[in-house]
C-alpha atoms as a PDB file:
ATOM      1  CA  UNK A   1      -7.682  10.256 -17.121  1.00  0.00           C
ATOM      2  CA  UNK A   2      -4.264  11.007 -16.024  1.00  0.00           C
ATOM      3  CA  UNK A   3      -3.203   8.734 -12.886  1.00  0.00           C
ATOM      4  CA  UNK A   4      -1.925  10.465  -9.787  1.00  0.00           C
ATOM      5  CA  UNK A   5       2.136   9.207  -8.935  1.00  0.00           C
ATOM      6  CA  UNK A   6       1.698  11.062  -5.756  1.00  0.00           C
ATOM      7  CA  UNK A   7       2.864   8.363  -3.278  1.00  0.00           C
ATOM      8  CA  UNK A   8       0.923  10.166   0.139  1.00  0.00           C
ATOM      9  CA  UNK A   9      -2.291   9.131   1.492  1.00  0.00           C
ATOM     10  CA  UNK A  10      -4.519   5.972   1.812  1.00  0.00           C
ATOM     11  CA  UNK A  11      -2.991   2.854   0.025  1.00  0.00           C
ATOM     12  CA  UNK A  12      -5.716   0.031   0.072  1.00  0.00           C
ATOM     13  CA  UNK A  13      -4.959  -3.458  -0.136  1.00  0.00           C
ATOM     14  CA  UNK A  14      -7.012  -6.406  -1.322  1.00  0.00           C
ATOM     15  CA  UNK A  15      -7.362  -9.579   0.370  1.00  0.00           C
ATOM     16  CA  UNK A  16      -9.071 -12.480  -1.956  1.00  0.00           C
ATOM     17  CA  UNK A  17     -10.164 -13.654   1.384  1.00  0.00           C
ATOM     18  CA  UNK A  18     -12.666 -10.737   2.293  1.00  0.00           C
ATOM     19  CA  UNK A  19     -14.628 -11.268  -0.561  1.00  0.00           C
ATOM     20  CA  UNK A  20     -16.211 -13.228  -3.271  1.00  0.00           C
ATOM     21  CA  UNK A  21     -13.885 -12.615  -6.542  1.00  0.00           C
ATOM     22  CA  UNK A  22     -16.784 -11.196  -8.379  1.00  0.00           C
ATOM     23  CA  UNK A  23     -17.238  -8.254  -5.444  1.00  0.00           C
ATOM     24  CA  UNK A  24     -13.512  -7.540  -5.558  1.00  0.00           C
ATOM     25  CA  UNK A  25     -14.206  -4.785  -8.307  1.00  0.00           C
ATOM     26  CA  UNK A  26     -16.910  -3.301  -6.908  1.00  0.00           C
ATOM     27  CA  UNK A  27     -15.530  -2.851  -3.267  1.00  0.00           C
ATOM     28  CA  UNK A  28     -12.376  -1.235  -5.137  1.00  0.00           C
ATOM     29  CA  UNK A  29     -14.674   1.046  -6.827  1.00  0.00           C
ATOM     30  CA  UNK A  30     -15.680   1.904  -2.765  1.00  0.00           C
ATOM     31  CA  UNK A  31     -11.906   2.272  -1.615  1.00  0.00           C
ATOM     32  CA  UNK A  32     -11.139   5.077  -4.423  1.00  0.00           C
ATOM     33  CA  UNK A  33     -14.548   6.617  -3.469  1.00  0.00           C
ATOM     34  CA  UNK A  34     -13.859   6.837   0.062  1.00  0.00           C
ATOM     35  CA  UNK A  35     -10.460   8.299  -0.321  1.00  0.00           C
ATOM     36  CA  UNK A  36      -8.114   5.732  -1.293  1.00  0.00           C
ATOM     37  CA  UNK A  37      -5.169   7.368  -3.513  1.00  0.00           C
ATOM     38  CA  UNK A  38      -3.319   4.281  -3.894  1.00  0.00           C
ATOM     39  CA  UNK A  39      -4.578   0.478  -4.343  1.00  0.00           C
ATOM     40  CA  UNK A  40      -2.591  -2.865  -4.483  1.00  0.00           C
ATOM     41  CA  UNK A  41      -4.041  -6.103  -5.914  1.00  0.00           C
ATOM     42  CA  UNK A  42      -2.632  -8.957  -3.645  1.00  0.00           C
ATOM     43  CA  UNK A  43      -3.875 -12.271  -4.199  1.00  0.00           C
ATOM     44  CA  UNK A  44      -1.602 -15.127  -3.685  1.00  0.00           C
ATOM     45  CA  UNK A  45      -3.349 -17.787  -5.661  1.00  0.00           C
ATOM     46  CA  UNK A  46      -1.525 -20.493  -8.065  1.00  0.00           C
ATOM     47  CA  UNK A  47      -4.045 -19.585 -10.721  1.00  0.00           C
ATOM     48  CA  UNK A  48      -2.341 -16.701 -12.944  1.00  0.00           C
ATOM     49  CA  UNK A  49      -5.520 -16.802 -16.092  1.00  0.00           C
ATOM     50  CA  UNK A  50      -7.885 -15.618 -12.592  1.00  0.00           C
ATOM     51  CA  UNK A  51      -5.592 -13.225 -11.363  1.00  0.00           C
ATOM     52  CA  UNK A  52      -4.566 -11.504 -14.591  1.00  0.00           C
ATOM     53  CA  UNK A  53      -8.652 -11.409 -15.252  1.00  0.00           C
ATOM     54  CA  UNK A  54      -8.944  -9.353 -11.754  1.00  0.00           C
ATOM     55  CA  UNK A  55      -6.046  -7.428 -12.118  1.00  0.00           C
ATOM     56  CA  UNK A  56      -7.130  -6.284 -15.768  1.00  0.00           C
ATOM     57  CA  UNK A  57     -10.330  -5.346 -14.171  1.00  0.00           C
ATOM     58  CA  UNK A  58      -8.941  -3.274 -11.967  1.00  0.00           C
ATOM     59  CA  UNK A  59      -6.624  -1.658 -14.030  1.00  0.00           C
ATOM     60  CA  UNK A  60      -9.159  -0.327 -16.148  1.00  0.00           C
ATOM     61  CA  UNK A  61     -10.745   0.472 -12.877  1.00  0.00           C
ATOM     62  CA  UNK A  62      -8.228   2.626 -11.602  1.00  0.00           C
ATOM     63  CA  UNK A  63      -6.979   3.918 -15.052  1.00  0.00           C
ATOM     64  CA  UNK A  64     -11.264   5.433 -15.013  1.00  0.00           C
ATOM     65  CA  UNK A  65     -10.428   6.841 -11.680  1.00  0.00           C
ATOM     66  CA  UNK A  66      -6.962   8.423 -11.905  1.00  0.00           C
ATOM     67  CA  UNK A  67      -5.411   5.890  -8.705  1.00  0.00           C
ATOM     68  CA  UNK A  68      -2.201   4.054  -9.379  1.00  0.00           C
ATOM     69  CA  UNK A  69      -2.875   0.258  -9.174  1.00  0.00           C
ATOM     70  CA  UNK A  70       0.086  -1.431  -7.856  1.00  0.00           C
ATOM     71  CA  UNK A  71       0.576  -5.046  -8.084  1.00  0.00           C
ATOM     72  CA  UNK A  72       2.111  -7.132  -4.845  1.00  0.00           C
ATOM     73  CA  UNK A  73       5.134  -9.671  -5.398  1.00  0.00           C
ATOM     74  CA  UNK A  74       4.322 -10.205  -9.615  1.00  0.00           C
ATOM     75  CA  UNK A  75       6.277  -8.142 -11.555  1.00  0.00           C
ATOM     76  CA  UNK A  76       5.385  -9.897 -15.113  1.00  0.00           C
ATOM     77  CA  UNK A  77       1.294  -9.805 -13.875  1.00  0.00           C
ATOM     78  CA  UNK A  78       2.018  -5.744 -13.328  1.00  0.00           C
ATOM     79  CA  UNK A  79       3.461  -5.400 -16.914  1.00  0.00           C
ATOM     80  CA  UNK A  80       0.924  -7.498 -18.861  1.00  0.00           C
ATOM     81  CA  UNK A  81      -2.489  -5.551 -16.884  1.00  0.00           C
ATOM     82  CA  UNK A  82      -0.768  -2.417 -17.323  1.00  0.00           C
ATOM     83  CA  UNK A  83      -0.334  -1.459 -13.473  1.00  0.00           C
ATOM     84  CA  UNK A  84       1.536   1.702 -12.578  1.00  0.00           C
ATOM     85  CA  UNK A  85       4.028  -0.657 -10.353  1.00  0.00           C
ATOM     86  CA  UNK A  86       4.800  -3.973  -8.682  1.00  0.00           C
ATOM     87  CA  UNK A  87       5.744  -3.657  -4.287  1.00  0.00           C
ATOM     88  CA  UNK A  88       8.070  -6.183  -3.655  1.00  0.00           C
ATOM     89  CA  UNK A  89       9.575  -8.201  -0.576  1.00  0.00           C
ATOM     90  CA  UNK A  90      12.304  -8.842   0.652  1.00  0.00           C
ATOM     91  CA  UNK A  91      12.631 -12.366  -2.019  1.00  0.00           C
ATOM     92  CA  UNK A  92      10.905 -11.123  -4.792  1.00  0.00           C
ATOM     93  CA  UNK A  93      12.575  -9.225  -7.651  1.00  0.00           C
ATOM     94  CA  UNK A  94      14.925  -6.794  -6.811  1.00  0.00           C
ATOM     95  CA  UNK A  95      14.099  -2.896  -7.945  1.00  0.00           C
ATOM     96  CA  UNK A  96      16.678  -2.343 -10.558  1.00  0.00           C
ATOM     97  CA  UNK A  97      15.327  -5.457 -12.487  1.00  0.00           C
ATOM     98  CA  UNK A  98      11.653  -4.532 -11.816  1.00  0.00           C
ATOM     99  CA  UNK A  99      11.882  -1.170 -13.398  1.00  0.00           C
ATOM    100  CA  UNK A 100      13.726  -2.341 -16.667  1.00  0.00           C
ATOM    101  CA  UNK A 101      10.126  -4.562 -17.094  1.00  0.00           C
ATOM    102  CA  UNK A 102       8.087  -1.592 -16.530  1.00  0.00           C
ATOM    103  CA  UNK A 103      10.063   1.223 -17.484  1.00  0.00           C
ATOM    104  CA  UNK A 104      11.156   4.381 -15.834  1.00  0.00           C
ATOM    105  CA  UNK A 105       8.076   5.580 -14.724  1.00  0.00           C
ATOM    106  CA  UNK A 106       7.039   2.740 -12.792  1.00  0.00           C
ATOM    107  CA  UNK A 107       6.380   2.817  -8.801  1.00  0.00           C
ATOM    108  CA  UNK A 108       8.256   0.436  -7.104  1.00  0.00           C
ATOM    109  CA  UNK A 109       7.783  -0.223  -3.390  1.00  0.00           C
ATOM    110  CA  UNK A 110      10.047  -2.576  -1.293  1.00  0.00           C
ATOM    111  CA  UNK A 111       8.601  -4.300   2.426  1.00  0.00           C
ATOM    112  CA  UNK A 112      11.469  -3.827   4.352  1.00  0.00           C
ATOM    113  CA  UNK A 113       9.947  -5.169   7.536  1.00  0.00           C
ATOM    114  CA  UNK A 114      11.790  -3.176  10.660  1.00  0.00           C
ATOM    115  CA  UNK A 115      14.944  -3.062   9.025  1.00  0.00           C
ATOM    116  CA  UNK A 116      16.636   0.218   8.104  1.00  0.00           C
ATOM    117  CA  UNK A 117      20.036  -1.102   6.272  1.00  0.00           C
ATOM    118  CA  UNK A 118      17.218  -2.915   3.880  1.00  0.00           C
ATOM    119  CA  UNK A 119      15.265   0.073   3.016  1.00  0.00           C
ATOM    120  CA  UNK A 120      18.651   1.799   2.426  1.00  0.00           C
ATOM    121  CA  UNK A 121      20.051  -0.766  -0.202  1.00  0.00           C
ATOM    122  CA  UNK A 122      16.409  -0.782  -1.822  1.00  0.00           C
ATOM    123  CA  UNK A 123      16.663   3.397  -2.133  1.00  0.00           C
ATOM    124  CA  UNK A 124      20.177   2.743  -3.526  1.00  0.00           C
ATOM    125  CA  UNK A 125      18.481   0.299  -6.130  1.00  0.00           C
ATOM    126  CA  UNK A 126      15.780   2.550  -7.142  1.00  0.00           C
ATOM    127  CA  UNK A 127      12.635   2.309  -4.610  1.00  0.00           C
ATOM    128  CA  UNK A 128      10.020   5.028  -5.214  1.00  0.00           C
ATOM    129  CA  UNK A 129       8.876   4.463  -1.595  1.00  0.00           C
ATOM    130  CA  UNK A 130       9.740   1.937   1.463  1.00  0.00           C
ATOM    131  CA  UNK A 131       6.981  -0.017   3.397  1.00  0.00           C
ATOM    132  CA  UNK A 132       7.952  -0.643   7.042  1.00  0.00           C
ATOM    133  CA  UNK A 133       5.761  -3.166   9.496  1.00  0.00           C
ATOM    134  CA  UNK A 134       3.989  -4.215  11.097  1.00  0.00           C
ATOM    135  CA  UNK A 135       3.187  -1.896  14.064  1.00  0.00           C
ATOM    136  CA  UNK A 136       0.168  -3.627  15.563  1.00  0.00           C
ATOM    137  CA  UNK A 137      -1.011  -6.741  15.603  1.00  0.00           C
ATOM    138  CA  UNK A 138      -2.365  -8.153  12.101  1.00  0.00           C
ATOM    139  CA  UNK A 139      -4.710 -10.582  11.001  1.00  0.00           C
ATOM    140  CA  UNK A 140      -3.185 -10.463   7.214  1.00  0.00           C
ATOM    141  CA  UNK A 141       0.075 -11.811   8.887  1.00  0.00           C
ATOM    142  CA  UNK A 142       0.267 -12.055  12.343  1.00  0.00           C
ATOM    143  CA  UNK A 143       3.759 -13.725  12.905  1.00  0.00           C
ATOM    144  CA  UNK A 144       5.483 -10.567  11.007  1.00  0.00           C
ATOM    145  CA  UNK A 145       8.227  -8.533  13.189  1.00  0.00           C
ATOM    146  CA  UNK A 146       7.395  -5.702  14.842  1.00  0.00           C
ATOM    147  CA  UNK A 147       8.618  -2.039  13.584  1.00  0.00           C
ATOM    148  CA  UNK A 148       8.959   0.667  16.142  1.00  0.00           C
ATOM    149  CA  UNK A 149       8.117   4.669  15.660  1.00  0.00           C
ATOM    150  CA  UNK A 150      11.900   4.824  16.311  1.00  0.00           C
ATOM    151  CA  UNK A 151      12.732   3.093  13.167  1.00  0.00           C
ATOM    152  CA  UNK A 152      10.177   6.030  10.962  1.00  0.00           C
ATOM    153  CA  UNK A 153      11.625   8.711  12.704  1.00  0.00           C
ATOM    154  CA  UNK A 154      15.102   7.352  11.537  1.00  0.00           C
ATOM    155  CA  UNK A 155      14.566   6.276   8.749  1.00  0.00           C
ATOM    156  CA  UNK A 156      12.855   9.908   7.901  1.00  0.00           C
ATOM    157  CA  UNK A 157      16.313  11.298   8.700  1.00  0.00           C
ATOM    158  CA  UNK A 158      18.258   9.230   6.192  1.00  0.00           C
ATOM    159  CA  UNK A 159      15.886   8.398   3.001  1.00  0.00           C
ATOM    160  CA  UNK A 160      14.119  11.053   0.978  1.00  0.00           C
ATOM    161  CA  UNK A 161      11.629   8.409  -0.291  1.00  0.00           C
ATOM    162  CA  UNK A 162       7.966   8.390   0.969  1.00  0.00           C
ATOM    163  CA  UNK A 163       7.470   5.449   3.713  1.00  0.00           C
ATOM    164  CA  UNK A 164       4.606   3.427   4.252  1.00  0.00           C
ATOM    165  CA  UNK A 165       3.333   1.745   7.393  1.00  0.00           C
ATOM    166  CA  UNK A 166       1.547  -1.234   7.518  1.00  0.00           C
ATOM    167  CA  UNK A 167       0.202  -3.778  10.059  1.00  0.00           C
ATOM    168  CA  UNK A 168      -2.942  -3.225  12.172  1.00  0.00           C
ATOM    169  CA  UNK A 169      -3.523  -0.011  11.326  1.00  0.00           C
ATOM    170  CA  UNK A 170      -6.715   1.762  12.272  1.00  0.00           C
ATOM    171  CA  UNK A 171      -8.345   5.104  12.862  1.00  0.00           C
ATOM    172  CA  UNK A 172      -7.556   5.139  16.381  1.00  0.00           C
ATOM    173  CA  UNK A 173      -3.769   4.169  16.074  1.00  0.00           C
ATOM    174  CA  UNK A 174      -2.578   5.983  13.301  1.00  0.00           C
ATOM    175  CA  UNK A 175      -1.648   9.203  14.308  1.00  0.00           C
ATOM    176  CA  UNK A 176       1.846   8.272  15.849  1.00  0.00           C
ATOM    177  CA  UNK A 177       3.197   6.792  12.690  1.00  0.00           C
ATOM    178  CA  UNK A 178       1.769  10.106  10.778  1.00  0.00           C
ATOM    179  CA  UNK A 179       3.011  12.448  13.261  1.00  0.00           C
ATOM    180  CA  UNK A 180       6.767  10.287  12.766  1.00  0.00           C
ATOM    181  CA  UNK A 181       6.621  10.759   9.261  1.00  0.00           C
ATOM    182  CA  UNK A 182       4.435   8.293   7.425  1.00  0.00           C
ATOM    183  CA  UNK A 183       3.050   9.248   3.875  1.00  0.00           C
ATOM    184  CA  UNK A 184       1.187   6.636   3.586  1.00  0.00           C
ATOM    185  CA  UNK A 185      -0.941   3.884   5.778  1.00  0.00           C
ATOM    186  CA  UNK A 186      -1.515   0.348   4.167  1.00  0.00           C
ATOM    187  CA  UNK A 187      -4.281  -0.923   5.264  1.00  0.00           C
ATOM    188  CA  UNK A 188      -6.061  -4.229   4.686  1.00  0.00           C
ATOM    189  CA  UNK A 189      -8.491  -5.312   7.271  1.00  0.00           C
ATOM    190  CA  UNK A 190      -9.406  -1.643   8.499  1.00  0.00           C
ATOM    191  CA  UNK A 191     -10.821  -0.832   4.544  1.00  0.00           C
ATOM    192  CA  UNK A 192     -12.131  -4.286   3.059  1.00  0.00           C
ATOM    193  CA  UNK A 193     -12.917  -6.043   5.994  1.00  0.00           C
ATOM    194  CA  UNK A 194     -15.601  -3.284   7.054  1.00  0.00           C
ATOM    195  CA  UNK A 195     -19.114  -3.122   6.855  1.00  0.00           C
ATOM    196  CA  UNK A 196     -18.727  -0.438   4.876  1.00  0.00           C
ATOM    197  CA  UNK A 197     -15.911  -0.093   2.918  1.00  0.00           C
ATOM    198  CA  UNK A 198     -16.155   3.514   1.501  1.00  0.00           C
ATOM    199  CA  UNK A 199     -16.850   5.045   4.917  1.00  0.00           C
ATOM    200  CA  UNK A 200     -14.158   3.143   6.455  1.00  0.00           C
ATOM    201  CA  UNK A 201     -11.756   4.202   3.514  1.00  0.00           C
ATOM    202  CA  UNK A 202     -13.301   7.916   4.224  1.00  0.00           C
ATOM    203  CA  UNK A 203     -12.365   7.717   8.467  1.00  0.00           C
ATOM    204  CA  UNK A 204      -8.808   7.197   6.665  1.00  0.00           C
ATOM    205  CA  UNK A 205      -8.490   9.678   4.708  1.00  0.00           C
ATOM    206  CA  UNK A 206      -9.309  12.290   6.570  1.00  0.00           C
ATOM    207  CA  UNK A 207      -6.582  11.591   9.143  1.00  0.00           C
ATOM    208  CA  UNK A 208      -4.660  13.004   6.322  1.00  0.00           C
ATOM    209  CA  UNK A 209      -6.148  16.773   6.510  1.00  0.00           C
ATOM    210  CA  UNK A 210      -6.418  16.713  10.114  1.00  0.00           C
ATOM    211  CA  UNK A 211      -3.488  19.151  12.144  1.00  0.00           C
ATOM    212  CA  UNK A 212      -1.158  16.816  13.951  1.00  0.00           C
ATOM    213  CA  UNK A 213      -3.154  17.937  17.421  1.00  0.00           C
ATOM    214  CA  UNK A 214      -6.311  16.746  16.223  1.00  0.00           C
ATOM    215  CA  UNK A 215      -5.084  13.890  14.893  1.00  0.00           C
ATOM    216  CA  UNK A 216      -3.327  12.861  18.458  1.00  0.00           C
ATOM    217  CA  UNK A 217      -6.855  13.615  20.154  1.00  0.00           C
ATOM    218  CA  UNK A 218      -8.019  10.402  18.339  1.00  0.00           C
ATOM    219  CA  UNK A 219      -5.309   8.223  19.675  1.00  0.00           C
ATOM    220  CA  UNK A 220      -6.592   5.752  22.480  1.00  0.00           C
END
C-alpha cells in the first residue's frame, strides 16, 4: 500500500508506559482505525534488540495501513525498521545528517519547544515539519516550557512547513491551536491513555473536518 506523506491531521504517539509491550501493536492498529494519519514509536528504553522488535512490528503495521511511522530521537532504529522518518530534539541529530541516513524522501520533524529562531534554523536545515510545545499541562513531560498561540500564529507567517502542537492536548482544547494554524496535534495521553483508544483517536480526528465555528463551540 502506498503510505500517505501528507503531514496534516492526528499524529499519535506511543508511550511504553500505557501499556504492556505485547498490546503496543494492537492499540496502534486502534489509533490508525480511529483516524490517526501519522504515528511515532517513542520508547526510551536502553534495550535496542526490544525496541527494534516493536518498531519492526509496527512498521509492517503501518506499511499494511498506508500511515507514515515516524521514529522519536533514533535515527539509525528509523533506517534499520524501515520508518518513513526520525522527529528529533533539540540534542539529537541535526536534519541535514538525518536525511543523508534515510534519504530524500524521509520526514523529518524537529521539537523546537517555544522557540521560533530554532524552528527557523531547523527549516533552513531541511525540516519537513516543526513541533512546538507544550500548550497545556502534560503528564508525558510536565516540566517542558510553555508555547503560546502567539508563537503558531508567527511562526505561520514566517515558515511554509506544517507545525505540530503538542502538550496536553485534548478534544476540548484544541481548537485554538487549529484555528492559529496547526496541521497537526500530537497527542499522547488523550489517544493511548483512553479507555478506548480508537474512539478517542476518532473525537480527534474529526476536529479536523469540523468549520472553525464549530470547532470553537467545543472549547471550554
Amino acid at each position: 500500500m502506498i503510505i500517505s506523506h501528507s503531514l496534516n491531521g492526528l499524529y499519535a504517539i506511543t508511550d511504553a508506559r500505557l501499556q504492556r509491550p505485547d498490546q503496543l501493536t494492537e492499540h496502534v492498529r486502534l489509533a490508525i482505525d480511529g483516524g490517526a494519519r501519522l504515528i511515532q514509536y517513542r520508547d526510551k528504553s536502553a534495550d535496542a534488540v526490544f525496541r527494534l522488535r516493536q518498531a519492526n512490528a509496527l512498521a509492517a503495521l503501518c506499511r499494511e495501513r498506508g500511515v507514515a511511522l515516524i521514529i522519536n530521537d533514533d535515527v539509525e532504529l528509523a533506517a534499520e525498521c524501515g520508518a518513513q522518518g526520525v522527529h528529533l530534539g533539540e540534542n539529537d541529530t541535526d536534519p541535514q545528517t538525518a536525511r543523508q541516513l534515510l534519504g530524500a524522501n524521509a520526514i523529518i520533524g524537529v521539537s523546537c519547544y517555544n522557540r521560533l529562531p530554532l524552528a527557523l534554523q531547523a527549516a533552513n536545515l531541511g525540516a519537513d515539519y516543526i513541533a512546538f510545545g507544550r500548550f497545556f499541562p502534560s503528564r508525558t513531560k510536565p516540566k517542558s516550557v510553555q508555547a503560546s498561540l502567539d508563537l503558531i500564529r508567527m511562526a505561520r507567517q514566517q515558515l511554509s512547513l506544517p507545525l505540530a502542537a503538542i502538550g496536553g492536548i485534548t478534544v476540548h482544547n484544541a481548537a485554538p491551536l487549529l484555528d492559529a494554524g496547526v496541521a497537526m496535534l500530537a497527542v499522547v495521553h488523550g489517544v493511548f491513555g483512553a479507555a478506548d483508544i480508537r474512539q478517542a483517536a476518532a473525537a480527534y480526528a474529526a476536529l479536523f473536518q469540523q468549520p472553525a465555528g464549530e470547532r470553537l463551540q467545543r472549547a471550554p
